[in-house]
PDB file of N, CA and C in Angstrom:
ATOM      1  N   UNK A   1      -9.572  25.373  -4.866  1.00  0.00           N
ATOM      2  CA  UNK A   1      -9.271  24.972  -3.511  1.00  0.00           C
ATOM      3  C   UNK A   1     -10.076  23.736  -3.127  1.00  0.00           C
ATOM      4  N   UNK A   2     -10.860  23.335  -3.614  1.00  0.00           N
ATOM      5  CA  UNK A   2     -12.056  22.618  -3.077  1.00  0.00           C
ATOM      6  C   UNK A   2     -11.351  21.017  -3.846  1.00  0.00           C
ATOM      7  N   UNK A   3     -10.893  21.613  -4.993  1.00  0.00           N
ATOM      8  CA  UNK A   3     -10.206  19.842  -5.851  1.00  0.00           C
ATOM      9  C   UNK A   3      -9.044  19.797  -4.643  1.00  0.00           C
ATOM     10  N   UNK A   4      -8.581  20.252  -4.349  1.00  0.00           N
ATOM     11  CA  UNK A   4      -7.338  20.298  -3.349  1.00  0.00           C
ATOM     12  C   UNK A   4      -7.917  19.860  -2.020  1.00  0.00           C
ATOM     13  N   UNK A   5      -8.572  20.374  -1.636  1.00  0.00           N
ATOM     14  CA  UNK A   5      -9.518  19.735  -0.511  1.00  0.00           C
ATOM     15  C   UNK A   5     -10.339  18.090  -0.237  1.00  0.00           C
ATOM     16  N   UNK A   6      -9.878  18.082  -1.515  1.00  0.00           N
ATOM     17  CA  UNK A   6     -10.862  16.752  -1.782  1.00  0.00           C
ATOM     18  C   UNK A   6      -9.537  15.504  -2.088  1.00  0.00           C
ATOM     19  N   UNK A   7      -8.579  16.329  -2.527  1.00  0.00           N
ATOM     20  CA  UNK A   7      -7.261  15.077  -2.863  1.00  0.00           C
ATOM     21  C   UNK A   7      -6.829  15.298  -1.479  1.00  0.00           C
ATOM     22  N   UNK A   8      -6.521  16.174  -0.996  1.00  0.00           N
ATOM     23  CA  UNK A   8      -5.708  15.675   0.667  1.00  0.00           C
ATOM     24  C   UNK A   8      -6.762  14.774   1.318  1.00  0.00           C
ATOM     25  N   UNK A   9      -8.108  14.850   1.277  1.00  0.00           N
ATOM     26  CA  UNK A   9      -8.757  14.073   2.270  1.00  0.00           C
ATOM     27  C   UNK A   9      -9.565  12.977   1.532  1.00  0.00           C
ATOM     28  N   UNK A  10      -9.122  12.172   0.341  1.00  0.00           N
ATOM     29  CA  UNK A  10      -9.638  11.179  -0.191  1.00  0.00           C
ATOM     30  C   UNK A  10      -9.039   9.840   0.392  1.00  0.00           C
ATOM     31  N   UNK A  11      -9.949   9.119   0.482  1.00  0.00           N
ATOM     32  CA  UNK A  11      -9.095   7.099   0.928  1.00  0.00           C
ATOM     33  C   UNK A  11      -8.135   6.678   0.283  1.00  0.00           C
ATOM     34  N   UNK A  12      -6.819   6.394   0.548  1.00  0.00           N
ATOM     35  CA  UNK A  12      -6.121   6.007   0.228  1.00  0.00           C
ATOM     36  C   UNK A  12      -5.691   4.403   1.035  1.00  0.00           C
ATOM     37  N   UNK A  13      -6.001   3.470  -0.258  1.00  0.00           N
ATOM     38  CA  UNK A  13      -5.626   2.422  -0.112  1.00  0.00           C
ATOM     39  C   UNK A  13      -4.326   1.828  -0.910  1.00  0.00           C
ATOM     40  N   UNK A  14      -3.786   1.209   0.142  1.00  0.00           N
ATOM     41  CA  UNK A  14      -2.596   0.194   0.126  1.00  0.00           C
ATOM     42  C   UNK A  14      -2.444  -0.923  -0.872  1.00  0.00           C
ATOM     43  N   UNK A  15      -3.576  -1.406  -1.598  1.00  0.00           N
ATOM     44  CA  UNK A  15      -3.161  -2.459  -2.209  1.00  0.00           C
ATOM     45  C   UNK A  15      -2.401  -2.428  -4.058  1.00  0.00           C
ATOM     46  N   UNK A  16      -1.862  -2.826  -4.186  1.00  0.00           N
ATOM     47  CA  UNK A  16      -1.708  -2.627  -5.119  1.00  0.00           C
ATOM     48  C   UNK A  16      -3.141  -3.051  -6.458  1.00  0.00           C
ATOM     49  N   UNK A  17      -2.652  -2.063  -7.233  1.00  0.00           N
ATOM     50  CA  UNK A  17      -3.657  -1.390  -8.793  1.00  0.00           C
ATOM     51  C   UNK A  17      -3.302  -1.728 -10.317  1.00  0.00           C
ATOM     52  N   UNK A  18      -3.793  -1.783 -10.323  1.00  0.00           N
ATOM     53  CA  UNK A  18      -3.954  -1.843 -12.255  1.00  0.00           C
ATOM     54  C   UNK A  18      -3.449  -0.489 -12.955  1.00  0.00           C
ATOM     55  N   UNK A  19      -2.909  -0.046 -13.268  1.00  0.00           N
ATOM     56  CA  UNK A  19      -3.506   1.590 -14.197  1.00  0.00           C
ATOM     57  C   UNK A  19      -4.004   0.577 -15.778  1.00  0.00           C
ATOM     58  N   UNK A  20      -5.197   1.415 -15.507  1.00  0.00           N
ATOM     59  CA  UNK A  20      -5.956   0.877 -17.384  1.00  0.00           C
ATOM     60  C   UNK A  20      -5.416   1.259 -18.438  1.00  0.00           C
ATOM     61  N   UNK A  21      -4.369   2.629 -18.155  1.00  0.00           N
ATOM     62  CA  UNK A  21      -3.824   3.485 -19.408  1.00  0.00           C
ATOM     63  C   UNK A  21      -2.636   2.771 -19.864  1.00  0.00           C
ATOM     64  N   UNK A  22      -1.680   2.403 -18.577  1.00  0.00           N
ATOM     65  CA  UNK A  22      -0.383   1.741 -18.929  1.00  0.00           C
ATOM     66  C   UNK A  22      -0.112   0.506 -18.396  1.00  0.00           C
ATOM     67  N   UNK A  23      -0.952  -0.182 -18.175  1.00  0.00           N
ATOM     68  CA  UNK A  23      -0.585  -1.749 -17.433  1.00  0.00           C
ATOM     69  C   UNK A  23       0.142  -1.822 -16.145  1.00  0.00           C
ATOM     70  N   UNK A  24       0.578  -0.705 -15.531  1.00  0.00           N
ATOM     71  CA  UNK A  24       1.507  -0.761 -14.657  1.00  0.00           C
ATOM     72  C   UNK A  24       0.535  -0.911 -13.125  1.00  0.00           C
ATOM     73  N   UNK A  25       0.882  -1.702 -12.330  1.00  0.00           N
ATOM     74  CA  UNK A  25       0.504  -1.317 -10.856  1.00  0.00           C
ATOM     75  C   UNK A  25       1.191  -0.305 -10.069  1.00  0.00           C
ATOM     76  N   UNK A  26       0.035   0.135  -9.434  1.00  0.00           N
ATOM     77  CA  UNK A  26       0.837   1.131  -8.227  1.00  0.00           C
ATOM     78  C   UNK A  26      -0.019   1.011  -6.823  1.00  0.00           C
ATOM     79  N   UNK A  27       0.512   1.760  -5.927  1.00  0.00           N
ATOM     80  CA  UNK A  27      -0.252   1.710  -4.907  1.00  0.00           C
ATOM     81  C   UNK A  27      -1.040   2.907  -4.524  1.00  0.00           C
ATOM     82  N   UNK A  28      -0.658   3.934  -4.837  1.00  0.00           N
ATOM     83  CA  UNK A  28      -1.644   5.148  -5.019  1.00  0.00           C
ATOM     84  C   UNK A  28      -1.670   5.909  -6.220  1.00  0.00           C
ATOM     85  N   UNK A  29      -3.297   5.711  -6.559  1.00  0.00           N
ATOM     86  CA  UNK A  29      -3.355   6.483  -8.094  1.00  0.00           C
ATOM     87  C   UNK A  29      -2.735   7.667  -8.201  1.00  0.00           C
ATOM     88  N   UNK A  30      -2.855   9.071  -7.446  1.00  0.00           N
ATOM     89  CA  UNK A  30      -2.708  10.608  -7.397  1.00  0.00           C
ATOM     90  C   UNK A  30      -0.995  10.527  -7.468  1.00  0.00           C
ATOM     91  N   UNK A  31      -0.189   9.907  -6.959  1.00  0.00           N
ATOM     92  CA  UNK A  31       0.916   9.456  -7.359  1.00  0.00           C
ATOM     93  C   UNK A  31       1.520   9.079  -8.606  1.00  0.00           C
ATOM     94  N   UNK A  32       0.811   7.979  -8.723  1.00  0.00           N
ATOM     95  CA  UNK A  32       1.229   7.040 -10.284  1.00  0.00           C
ATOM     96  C   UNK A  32       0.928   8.123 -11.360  1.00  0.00           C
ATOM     97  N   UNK A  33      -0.354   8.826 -10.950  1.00  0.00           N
ATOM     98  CA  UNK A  33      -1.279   9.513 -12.612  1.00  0.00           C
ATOM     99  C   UNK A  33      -0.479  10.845 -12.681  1.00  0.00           C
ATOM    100  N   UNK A  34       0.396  12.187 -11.386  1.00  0.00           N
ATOM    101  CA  UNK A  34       0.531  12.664 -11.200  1.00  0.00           C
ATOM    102  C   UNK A  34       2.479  12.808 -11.616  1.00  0.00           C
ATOM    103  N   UNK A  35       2.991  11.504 -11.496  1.00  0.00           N
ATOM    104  CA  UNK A  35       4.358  11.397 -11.652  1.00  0.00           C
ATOM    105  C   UNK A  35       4.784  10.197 -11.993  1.00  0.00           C
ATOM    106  N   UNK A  36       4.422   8.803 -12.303  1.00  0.00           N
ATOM    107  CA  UNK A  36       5.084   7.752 -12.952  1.00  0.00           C
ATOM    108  C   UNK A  36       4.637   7.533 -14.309  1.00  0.00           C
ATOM    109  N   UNK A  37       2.964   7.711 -14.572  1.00  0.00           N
ATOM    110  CA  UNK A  37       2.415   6.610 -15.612  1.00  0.00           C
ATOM    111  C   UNK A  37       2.695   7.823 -16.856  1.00  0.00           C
ATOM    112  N   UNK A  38       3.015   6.669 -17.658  1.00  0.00           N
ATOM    113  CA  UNK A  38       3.549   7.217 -19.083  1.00  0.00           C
ATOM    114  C   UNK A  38       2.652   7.925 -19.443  1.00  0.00           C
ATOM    115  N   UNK A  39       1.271   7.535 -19.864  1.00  0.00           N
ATOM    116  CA  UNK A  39       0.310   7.954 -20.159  1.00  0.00           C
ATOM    117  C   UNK A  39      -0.113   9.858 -20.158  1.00  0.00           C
ATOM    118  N   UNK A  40       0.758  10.130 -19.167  1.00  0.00           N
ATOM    119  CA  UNK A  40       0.376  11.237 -18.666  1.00  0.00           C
ATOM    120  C   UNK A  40       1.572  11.810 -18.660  1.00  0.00           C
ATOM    121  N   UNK A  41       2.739  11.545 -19.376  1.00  0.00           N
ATOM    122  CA  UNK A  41       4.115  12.284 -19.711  1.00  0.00           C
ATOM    123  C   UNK A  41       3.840  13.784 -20.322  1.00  0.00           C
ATOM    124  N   UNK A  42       3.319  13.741 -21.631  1.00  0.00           N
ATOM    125  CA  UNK A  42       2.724  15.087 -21.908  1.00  0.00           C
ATOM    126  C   UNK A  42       2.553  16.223 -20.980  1.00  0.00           C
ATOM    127  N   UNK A  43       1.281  15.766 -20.372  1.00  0.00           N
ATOM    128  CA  UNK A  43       1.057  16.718 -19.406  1.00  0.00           C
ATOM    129  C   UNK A  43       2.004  17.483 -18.261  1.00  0.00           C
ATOM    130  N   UNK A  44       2.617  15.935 -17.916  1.00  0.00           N
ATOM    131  CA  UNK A  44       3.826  16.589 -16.899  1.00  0.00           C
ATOM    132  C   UNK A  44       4.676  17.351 -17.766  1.00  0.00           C
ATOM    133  N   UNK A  45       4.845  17.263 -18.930  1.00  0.00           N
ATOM    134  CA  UNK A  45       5.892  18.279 -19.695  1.00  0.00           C
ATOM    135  C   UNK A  45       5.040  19.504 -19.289  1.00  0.00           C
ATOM    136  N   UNK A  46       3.725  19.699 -19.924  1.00  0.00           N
ATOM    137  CA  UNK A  46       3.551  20.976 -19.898  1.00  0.00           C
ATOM    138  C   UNK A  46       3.379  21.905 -18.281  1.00  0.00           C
ATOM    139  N   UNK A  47       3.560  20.760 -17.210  1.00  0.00           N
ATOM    140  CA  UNK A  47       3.661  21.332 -15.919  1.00  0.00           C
ATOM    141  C   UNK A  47       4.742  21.912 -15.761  1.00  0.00           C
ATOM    142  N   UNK A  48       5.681  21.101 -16.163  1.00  0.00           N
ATOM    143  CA  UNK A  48       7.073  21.527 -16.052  1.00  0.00           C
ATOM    144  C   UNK A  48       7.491  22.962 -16.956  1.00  0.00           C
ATOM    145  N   UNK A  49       6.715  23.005 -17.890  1.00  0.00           N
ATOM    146  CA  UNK A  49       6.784  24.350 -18.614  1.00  0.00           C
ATOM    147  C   UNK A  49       6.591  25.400 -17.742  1.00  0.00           C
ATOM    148  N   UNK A  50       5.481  25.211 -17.626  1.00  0.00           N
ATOM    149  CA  UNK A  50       4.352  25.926 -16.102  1.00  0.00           C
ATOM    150  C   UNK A  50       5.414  26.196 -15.650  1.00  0.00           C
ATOM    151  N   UNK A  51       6.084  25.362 -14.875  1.00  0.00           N
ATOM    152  CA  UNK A  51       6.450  25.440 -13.493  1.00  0.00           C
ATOM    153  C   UNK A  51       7.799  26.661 -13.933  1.00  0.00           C
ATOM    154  N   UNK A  52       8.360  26.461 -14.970  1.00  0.00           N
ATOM    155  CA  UNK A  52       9.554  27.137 -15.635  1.00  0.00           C
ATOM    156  C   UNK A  52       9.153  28.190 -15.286  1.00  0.00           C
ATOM    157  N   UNK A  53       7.904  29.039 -16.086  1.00  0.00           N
ATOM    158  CA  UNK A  53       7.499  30.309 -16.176  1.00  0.00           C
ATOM    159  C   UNK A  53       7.505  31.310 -14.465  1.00  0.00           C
ATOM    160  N   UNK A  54       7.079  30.258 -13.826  1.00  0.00           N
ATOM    161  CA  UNK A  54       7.062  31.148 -12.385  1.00  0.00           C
ATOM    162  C   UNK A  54       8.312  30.691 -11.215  1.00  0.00           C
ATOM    163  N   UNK A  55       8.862  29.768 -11.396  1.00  0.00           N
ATOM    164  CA  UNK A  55      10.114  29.458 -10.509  1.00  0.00           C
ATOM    165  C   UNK A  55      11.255  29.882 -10.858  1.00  0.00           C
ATOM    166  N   UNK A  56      11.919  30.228  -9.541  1.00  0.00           N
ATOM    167  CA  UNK A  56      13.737  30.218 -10.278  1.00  0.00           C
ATOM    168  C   UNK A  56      14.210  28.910 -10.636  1.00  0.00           C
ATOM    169  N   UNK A  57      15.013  28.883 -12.023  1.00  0.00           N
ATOM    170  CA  UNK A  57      15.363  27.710 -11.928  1.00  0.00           C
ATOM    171  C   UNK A  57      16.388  26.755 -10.921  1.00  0.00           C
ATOM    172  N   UNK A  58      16.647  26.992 -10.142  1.00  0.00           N
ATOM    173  CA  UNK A  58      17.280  26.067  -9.182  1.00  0.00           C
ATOM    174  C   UNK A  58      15.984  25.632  -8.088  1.00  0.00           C
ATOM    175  N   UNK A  59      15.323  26.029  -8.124  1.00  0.00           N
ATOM    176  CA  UNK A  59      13.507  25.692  -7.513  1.00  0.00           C
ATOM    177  C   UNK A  59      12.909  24.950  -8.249  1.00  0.00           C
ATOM    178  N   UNK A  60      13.305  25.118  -9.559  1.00  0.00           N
ATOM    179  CA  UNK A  60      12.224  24.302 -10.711  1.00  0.00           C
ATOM    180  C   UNK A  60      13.533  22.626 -10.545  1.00  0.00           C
ATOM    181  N   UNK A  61      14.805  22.668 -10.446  1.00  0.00           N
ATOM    182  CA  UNK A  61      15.410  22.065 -10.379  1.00  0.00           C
ATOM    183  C   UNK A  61      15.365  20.625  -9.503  1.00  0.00           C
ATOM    184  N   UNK A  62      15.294  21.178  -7.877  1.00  0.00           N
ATOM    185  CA  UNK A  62      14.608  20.615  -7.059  1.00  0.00           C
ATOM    186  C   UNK A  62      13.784  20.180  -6.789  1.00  0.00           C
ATOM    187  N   UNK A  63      12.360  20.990  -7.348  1.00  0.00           N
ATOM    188  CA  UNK A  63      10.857  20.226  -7.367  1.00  0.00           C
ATOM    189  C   UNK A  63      11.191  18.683  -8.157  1.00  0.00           C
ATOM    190  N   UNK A  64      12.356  18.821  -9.305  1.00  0.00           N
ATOM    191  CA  UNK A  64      12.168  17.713 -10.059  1.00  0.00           C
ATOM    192  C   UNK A  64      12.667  17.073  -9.631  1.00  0.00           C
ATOM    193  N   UNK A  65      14.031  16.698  -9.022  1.00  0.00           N
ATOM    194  CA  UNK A  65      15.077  16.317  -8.008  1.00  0.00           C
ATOM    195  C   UNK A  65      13.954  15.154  -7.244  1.00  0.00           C
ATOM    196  N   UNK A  66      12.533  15.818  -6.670  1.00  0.00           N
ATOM    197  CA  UNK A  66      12.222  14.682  -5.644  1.00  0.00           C
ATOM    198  C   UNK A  66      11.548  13.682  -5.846  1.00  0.00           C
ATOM    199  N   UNK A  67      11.228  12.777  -5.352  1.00  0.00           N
ATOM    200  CA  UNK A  67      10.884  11.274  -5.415  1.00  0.00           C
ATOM    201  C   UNK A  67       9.172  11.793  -5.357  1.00  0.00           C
ATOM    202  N   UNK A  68       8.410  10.886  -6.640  1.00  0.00           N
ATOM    203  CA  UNK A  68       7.221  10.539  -7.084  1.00  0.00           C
ATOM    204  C   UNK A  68       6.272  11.273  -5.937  1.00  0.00           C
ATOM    205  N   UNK A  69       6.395  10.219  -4.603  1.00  0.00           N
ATOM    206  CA  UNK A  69       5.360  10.999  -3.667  1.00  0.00           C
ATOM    207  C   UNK A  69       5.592  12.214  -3.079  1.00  0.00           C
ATOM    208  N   UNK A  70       6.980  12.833  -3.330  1.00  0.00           N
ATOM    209  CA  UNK A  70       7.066  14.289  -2.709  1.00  0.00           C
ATOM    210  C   UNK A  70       6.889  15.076  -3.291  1.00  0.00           C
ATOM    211  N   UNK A  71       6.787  15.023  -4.707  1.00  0.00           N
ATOM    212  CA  UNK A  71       6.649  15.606  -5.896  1.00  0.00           C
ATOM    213  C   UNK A  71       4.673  15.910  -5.624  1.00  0.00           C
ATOM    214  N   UNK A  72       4.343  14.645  -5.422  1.00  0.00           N
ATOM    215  CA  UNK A  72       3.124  14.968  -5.270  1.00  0.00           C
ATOM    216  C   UNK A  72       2.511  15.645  -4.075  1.00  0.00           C
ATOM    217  N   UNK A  73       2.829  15.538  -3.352  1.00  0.00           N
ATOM    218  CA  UNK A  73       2.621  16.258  -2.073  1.00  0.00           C
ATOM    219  C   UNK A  73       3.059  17.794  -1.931  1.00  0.00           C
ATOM    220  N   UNK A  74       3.971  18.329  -2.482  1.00  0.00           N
ATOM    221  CA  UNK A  74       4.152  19.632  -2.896  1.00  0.00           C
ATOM    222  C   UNK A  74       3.136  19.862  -4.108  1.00  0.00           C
ATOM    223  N   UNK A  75       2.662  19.569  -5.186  1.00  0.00           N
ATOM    224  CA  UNK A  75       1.719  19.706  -5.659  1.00  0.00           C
ATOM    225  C   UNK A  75       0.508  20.361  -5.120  1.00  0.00           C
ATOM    226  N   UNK A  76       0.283  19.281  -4.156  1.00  0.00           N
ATOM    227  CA  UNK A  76      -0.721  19.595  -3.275  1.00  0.00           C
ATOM    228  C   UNK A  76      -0.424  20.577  -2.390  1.00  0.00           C
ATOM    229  N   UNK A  77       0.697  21.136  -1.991  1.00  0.00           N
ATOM    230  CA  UNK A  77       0.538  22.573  -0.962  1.00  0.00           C
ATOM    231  C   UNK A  77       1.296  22.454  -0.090  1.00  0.00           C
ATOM    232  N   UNK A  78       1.795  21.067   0.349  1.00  0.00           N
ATOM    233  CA  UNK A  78       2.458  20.281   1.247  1.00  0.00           C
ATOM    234  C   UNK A  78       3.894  21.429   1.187  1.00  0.00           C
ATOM    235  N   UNK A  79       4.610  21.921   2.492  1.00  0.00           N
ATOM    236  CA  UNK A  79       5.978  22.760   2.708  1.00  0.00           C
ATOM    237  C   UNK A  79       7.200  21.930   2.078  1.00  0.00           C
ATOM    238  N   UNK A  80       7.784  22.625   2.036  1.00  0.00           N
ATOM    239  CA  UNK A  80       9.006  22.217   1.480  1.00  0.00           C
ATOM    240  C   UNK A  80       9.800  21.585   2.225  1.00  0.00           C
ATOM    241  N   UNK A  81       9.641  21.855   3.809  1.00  0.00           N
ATOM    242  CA  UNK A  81      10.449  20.561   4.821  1.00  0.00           C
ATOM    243  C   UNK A  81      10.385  20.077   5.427  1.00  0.00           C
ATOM    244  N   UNK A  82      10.215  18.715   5.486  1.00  0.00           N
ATOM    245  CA  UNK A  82       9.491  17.775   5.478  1.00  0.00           C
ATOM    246  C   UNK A  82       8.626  18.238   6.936  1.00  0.00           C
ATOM    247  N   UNK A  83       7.547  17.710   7.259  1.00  0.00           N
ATOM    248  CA  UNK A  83       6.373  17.599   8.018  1.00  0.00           C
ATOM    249  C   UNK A  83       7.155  17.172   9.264  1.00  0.00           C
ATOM    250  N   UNK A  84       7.268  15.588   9.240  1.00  0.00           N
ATOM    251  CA  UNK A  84       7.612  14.744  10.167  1.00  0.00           C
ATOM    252  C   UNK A  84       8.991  15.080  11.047  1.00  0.00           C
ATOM    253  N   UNK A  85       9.962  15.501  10.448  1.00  0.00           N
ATOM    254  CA  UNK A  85      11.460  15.381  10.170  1.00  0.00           C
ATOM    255  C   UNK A  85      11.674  16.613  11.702  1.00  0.00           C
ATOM    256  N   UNK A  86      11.060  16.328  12.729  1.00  0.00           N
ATOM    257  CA  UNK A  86      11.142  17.352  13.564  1.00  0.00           C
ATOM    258  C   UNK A  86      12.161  16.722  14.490  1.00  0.00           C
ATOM    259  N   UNK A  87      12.882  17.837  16.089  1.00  0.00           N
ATOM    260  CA  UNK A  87      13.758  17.024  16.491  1.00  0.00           C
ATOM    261  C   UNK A  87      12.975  16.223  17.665  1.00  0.00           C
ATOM    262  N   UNK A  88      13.847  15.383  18.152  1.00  0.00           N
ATOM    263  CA  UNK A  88      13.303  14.370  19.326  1.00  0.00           C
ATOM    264  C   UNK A  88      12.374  14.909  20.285  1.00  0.00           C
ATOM    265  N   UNK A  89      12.771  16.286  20.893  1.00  0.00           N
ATOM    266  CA  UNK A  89      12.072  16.721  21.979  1.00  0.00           C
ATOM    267  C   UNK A  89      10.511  16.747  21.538  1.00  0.00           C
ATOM    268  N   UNK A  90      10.294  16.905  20.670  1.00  0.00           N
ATOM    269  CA  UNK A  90       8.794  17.635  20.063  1.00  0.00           C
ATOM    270  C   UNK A  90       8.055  16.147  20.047  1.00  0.00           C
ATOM    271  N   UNK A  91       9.202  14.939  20.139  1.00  0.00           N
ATOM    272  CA  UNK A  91       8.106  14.043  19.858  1.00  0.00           C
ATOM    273  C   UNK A  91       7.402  12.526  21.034  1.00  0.00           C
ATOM    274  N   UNK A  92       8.060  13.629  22.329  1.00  0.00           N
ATOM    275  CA  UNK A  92       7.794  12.942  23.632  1.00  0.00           C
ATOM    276  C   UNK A  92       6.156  12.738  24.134  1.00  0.00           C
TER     277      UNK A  92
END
């Protein structure tokens, strides 16, 4: 809980990055290292194994379905719909 504690509330800066592993820039590491950079394909296989063992697959389907940063943000604990996505009244 405490590594989890520490990735939701770490600095996240905007500029674009280097990754040292794959040459690629990004703009947030926990993103890039978590769901783009090659480097770290392996691992996401064996998440995805993981993830096989305890999801239904039409759950395991969807987790994969979403885009890099939502992927990561459910990782992290983040609900399944969306945060923001509330209706107008709530946001007077």
């Amino acid at each position: 809980m405490l590594v989890i504690a520490r990735l939701w509330t770490r600095l996240v800066t905007l500029e674009n990055q280097l990754c040292l592993k794959c040459n690629k820039t990004y703009q947030d590491e926990l993103v890039h290292v978590t769901c783009e950079c090659p480097s770290t394909l392996a691992l996401r296989y064996q998440l995805t194994d993981s993830l096989a063992s305890i999801l239904l697959p039409d759950e395991l389907i969807r987790a994969l379905e979403l885009d890099s940063v939502s992927q990561t943000l459910r990782f992290l604990g983040a609900p399944v719909e969306p945060i923001f996505d509330m209706p107008t009244e709530y946001c007077s």
